[in-house]
Protein backbone atom coordinates (compact mmCIF):
# COMPACT_ATOMS: atom_id res chain seq x y z
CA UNK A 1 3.90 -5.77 3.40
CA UNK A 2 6.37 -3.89 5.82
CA UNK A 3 8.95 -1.93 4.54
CA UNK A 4 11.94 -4.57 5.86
CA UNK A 5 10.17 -6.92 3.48
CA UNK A 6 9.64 -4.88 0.53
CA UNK A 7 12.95 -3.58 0.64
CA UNK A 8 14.24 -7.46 0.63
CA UNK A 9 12.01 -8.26 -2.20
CA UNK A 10 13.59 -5.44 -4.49
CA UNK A 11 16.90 -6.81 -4.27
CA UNK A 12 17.67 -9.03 -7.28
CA UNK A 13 20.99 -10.97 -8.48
CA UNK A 14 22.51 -9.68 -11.82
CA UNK A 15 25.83 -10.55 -13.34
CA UNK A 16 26.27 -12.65 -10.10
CA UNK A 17 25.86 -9.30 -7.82
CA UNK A 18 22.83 -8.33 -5.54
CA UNK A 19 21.60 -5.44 -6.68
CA UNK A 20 18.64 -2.89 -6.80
CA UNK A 21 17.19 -1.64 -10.33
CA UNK A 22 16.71 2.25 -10.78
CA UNK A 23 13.04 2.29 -10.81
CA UNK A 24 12.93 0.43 -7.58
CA UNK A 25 15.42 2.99 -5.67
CA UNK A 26 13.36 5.84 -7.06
CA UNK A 27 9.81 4.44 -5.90
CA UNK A 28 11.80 3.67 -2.14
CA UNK A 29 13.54 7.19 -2.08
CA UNK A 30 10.23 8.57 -3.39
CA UNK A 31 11.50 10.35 -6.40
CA UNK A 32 11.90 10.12 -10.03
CA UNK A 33 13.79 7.74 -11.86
CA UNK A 34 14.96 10.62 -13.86
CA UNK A 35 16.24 11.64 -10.75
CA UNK A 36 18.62 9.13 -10.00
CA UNK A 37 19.78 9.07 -13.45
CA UNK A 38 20.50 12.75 -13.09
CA UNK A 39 22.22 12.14 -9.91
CA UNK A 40 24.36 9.64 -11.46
CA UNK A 41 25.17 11.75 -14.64
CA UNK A 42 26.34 14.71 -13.19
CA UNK A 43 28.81 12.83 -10.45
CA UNK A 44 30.42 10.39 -12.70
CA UNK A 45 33.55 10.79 -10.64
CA UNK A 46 31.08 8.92 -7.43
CA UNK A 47 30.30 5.92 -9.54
CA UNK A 48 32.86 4.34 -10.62
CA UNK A 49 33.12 0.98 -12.29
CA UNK A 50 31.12 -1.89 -9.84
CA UNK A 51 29.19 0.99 -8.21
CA UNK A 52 26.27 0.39 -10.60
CA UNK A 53 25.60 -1.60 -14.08
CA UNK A 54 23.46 -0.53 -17.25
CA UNK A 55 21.18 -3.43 -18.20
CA UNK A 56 21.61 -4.28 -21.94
CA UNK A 57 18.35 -4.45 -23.91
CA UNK A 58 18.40 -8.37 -23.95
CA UNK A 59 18.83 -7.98 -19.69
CA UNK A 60 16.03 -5.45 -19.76
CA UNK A 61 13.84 -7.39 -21.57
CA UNK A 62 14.43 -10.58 -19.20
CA UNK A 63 13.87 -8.35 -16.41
CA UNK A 64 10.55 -7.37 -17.60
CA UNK A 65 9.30 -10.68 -18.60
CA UNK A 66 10.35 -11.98 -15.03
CA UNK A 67 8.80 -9.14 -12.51
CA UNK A 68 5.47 -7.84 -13.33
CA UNK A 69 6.73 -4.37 -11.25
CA UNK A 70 8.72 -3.15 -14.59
CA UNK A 71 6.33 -3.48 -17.46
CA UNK A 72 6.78 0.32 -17.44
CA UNK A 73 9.99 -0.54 -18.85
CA UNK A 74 8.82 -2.46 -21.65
CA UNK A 75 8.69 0.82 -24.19
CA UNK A 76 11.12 3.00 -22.36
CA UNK A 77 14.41 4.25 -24.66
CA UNK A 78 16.68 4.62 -21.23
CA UNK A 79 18.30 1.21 -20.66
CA UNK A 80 17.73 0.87 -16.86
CA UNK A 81 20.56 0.41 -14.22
CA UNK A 82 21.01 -1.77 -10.93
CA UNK A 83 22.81 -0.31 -8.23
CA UNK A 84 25.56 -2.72 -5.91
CA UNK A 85 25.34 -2.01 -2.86
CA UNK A 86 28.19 0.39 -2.92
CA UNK A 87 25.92 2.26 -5.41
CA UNK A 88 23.26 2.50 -3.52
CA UNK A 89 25.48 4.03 -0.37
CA UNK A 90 27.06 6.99 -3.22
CA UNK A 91 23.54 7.49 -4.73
CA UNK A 92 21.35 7.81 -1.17
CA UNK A 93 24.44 10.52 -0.20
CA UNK A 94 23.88 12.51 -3.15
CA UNK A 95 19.90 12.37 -4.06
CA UNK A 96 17.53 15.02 -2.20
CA UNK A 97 14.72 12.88 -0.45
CA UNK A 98 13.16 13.01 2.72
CA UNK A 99 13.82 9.79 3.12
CA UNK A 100 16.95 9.46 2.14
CA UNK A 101 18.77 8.65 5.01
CA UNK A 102 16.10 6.24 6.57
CA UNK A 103 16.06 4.03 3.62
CA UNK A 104 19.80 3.84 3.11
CA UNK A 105 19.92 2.73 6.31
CA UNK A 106 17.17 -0.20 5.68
CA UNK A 107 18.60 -1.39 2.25
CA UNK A 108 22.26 -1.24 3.16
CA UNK A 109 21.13 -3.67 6.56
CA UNK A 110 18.98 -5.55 3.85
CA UNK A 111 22.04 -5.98 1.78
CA UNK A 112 23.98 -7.78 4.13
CA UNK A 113 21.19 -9.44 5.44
CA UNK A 114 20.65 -11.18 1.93
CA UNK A 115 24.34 -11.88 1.71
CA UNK A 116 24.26 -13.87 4.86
């Protein structure tokens, strides 16, 4: 699959919004979810409210019943979170990944490719 593709087939709708889920960023930016949840923890100030959602147990458990790519999230304790768009712009300025910048730049076209 090429990378335009996979990118467009990470982005899911939640609460009405397109979004991308934590684990999916992390395996695209090549680093750990831990990671992003770091990155997002120590600048609250970046993410304000609509930048990103935590899923709810009941919404992580429909997510993993729906897409075979986060049965790793079946037993995990950290509720996962989807990134809007917006998100994703503050979180591929802050993490540390070589390819940072090229991916932003995919998603974010992907984004309003999907919105179209």
């Amino acid at each position: 699959m090429n990378i335009i593709k996979h990118i467009e087939s990470r982005i899911i709708t939640i609460e009405d919004q397109m979004v991308m889920i934590d684990a999916d960023l992390a395996e695209l930016y090549e680093v750990a979810t831990r990671d992003i949840n770091k990155a997002v923890k120590n600048n609250p100030e970046k993410f304000p409210k609509g930048y990103f959602v935590e899923l709810t147990k009941n919404e992580k458990n429909e997510l993993v019943e729906n897409f075979h790519r986060f049965n790793k999230l079946k037993h995990s304790t950290v509720q996962p979170k989807a990134f809007t768009e917006k998100g994703l712009y503050m979180l591929a300025t802050i993490l540390k990944s070589p390819l940072q910048l090229k991916q932003r730049l995919r998603s974010s076209k992907h984004f309003l490719k999907s919105e179209n």
